[in-house]
N, C-alpha and C. Protein backbone atom coordinates (compact mmCIF):
# COMPACT_ATOMS: atom_id res chain seq x y z
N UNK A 1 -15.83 -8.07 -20.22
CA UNK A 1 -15.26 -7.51 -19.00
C UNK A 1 -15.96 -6.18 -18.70
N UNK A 2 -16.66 -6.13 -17.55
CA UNK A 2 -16.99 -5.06 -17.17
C UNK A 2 -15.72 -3.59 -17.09
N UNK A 3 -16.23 -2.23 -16.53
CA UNK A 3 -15.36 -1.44 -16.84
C UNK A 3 -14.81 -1.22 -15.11
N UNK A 4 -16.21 -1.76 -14.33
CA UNK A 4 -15.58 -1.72 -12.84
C UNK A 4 -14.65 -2.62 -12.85
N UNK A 5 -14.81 -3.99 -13.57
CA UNK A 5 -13.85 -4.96 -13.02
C UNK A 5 -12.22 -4.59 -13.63
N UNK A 6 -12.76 -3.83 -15.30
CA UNK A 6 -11.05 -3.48 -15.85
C UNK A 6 -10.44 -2.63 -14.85
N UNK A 7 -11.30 -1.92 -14.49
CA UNK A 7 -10.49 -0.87 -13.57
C UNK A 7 -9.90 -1.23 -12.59
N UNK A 8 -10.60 -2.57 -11.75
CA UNK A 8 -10.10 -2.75 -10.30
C UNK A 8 -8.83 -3.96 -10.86
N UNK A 9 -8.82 -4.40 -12.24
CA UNK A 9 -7.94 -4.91 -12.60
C UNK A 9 -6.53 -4.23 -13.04
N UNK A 10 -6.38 -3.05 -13.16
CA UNK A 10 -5.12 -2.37 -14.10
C UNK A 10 -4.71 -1.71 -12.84
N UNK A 11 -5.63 -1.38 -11.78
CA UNK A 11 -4.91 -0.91 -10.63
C UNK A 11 -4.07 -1.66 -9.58
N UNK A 12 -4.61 -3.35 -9.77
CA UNK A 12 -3.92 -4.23 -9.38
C UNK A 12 -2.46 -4.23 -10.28
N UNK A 13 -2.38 -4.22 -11.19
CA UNK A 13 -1.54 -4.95 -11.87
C UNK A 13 -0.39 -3.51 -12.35
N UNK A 14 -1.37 -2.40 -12.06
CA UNK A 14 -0.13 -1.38 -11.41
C UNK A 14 0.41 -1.15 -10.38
N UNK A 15 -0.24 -1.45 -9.56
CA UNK A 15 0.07 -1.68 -8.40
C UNK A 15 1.24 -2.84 -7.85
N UNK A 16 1.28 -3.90 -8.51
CA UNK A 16 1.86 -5.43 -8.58
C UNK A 16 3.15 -5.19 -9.33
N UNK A 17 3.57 -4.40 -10.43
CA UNK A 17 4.49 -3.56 -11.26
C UNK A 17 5.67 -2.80 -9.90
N UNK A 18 4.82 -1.75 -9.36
CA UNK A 18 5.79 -0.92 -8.34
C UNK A 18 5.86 -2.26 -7.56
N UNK A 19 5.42 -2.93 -6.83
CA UNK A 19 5.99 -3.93 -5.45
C UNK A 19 7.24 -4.70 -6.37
N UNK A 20 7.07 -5.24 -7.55
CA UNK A 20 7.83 -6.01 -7.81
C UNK A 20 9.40 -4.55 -7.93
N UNK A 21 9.45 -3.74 -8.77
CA UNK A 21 10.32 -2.67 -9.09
C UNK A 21 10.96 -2.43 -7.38
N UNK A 22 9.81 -1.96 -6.66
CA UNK A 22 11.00 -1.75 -4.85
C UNK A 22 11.54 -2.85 -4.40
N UNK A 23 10.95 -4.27 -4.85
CA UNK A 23 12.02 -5.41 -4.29
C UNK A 23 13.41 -5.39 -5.39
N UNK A 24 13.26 -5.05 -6.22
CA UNK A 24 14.11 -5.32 -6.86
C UNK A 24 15.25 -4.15 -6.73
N UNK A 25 14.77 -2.62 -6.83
CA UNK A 25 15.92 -1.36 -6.56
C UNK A 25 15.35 -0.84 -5.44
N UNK A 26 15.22 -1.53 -4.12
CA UNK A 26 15.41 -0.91 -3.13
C UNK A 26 13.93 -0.16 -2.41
N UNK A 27 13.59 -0.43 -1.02
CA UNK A 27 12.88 0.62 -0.53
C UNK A 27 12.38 1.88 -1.39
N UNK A 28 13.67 2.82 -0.91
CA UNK A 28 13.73 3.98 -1.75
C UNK A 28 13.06 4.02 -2.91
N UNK A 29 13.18 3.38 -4.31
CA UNK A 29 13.14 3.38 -5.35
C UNK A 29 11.77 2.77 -5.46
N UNK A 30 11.06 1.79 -4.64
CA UNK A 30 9.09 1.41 -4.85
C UNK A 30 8.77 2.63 -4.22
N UNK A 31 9.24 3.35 -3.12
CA UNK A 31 8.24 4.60 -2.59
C UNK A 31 8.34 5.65 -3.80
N UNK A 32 9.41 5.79 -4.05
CA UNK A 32 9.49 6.62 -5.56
C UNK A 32 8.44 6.68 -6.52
N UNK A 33 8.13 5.37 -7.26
CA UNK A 33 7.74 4.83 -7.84
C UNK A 33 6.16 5.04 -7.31
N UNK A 34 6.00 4.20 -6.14
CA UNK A 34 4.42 4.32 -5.57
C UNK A 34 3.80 6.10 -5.74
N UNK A 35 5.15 7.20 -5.06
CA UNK A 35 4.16 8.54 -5.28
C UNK A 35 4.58 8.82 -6.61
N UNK A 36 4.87 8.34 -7.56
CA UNK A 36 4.43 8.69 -8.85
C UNK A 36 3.25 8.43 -9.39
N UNK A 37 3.11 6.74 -8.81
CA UNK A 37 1.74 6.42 -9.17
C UNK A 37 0.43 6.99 -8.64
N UNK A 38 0.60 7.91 -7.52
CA UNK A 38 -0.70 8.43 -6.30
C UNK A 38 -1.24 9.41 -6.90
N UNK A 39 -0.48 9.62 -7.90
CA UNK A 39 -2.12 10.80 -8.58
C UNK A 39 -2.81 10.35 -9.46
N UNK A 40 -3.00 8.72 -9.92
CA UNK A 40 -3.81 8.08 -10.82
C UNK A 40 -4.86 7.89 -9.84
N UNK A 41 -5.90 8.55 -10.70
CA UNK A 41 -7.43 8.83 -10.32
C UNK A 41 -7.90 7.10 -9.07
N UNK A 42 -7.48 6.19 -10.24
CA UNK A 42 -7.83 5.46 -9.84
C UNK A 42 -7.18 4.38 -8.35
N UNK A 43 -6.38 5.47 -7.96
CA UNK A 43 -5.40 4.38 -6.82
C UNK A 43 -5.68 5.38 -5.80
N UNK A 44 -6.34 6.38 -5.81
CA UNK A 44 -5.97 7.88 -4.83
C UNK A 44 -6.75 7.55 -3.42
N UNK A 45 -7.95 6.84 -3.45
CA UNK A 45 -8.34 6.25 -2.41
C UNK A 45 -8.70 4.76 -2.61
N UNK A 46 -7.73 3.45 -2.97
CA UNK A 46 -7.93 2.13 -2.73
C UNK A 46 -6.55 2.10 -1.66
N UNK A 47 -7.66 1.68 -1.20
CA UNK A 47 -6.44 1.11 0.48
C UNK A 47 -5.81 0.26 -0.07
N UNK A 48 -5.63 -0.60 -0.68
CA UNK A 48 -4.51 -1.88 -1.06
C UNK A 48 -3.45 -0.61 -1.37
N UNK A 49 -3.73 0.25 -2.00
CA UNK A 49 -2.55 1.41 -2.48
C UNK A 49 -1.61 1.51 -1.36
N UNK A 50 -2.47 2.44 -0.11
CA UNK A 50 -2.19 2.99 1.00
C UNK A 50 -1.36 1.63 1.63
N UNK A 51 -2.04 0.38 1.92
CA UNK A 51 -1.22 -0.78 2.59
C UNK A 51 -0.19 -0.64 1.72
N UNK A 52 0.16 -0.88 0.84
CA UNK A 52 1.35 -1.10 -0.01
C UNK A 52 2.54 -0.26 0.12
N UNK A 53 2.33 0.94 0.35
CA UNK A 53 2.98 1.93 0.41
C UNK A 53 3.40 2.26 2.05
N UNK A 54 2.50 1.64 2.52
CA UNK A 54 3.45 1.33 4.01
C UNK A 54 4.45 1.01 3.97
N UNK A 55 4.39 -0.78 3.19
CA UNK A 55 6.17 -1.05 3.36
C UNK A 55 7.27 -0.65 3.55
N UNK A 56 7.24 0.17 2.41
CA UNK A 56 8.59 0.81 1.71
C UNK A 56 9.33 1.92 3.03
N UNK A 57 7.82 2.70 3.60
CA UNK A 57 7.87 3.33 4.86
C UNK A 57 8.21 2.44 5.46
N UNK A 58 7.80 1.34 6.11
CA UNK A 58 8.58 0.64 7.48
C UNK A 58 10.03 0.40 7.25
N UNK A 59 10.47 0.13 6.00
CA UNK A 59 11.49 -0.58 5.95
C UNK A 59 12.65 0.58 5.74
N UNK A 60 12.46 2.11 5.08
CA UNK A 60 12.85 3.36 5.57
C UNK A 60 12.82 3.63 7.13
N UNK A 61 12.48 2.78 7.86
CA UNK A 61 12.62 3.24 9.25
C UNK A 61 11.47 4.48 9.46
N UNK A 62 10.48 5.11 8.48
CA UNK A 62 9.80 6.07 8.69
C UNK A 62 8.39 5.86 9.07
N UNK A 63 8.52 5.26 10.45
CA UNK A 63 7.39 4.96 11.10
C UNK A 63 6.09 5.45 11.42
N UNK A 64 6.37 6.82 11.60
CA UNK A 64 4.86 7.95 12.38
C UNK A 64 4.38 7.51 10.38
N UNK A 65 4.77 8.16 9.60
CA UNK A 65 4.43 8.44 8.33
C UNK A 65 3.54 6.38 7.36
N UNK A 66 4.40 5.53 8.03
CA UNK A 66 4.08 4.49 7.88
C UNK A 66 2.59 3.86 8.32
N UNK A 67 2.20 4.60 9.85
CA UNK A 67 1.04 4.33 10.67
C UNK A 67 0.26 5.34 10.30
N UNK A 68 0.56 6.18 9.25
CA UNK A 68 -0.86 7.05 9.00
C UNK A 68 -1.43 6.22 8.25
N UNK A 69 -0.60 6.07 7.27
CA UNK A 69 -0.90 5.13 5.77
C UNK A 69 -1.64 4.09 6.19
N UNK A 70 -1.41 3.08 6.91
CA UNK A 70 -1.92 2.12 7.75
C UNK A 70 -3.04 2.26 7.93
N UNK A 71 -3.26 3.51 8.95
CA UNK A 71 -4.27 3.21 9.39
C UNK A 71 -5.30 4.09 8.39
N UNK A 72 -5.27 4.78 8.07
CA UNK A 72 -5.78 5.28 6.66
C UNK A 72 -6.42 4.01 5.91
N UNK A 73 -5.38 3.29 5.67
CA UNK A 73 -6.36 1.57 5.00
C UNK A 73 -6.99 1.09 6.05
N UNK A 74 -6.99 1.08 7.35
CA UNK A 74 -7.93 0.64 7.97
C UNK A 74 -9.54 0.84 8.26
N UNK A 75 -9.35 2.04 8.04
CA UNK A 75 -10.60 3.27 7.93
C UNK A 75 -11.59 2.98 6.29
N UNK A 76 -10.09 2.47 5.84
CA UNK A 76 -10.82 2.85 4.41
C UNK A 76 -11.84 0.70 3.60
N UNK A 77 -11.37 0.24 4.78
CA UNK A 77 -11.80 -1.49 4.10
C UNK A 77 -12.86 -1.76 5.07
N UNK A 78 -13.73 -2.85 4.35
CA UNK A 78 -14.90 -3.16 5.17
C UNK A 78 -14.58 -4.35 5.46
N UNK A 79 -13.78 -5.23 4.87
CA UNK A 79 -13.40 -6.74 4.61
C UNK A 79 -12.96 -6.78 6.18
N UNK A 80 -13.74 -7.88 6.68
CA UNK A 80 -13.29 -8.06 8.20
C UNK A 80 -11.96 -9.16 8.28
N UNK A 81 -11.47 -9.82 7.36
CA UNK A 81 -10.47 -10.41 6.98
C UNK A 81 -8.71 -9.61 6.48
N UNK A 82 -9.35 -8.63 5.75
CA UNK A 82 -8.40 -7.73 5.58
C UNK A 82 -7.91 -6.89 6.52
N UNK A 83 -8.68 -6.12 7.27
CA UNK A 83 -8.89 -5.16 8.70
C UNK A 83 -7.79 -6.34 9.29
N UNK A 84 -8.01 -7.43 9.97
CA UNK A 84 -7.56 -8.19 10.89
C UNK A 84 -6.09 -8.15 10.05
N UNK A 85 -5.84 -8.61 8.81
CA UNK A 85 -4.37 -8.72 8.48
C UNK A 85 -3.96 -7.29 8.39
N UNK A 86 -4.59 -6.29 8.04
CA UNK A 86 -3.84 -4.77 8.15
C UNK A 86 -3.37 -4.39 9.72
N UNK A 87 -4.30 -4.71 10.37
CA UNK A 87 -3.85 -4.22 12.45
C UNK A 87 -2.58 -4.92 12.27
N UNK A 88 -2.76 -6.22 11.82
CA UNK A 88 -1.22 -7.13 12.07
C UNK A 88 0.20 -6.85 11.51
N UNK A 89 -0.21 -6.03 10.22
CA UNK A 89 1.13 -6.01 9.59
C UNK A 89 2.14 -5.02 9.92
N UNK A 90 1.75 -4.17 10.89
CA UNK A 90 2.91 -3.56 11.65
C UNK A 90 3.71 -4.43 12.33
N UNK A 91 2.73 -5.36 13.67
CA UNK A 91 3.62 -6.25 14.51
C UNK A 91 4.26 -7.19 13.20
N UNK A 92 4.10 -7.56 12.31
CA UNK A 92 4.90 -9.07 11.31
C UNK A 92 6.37 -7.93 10.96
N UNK A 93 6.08 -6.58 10.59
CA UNK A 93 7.43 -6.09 9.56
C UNK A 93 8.17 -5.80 10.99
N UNK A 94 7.46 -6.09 11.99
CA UNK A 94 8.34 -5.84 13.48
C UNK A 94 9.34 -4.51 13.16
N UNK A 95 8.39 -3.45 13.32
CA UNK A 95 8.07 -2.17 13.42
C UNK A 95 7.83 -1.74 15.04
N UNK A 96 8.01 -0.72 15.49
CA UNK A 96 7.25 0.33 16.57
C UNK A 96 6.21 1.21 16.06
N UNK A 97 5.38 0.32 15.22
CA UNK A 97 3.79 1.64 14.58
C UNK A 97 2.67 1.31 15.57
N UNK A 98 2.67 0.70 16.31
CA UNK A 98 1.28 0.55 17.07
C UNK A 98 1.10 1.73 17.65
């Protein structure tokens, strides 16, 4: 195993840790969780971070703060597949972030 691939692997699977923890105790409690995790070197600029951490914002009702994050991952991916599902996932959590 390479050390790029461990890396882009443990950030997944920390990452996959907090989503499962906010479905389970609440909004509140994954955004908690997520800015605990935002000062690991390794999550500080991967947009999957930033998308992720939208949620918890939309579903807090904290919208302006939700569409930075957003679009912050938009700026930040080259994947023309991903871009297209990030523009979208404001209109799906049927939000006012556009």
């Amino acid at each position: 195993m390479t050390p790029c691939f461990r890396s882009a692997h443990l950030r997944t699977v920390a990452l996959n840790r907090v989503v499962v923890d906010g479905m389970a105790r609440g909004p509140a409690a994954g955004l908690h969780a997520l800015d605990a995790l935002a000062a690991e070197p390794a999550l500080t600029n991967y947009h999957l971070f930033l998308s992720v951490r939208g949620d918890p914002l939309v579903k807090l009702g904290l919208y302006a703060e939700a569409r930075e994050e957003l679009q912050r991952t938009l700026t930040m991916t080259e994947n023309r597949r991903e871009h297209e599902l990030l523009t979208k996932k404001p209109k799906l959590a049927g939000s006012s972030i556009e």
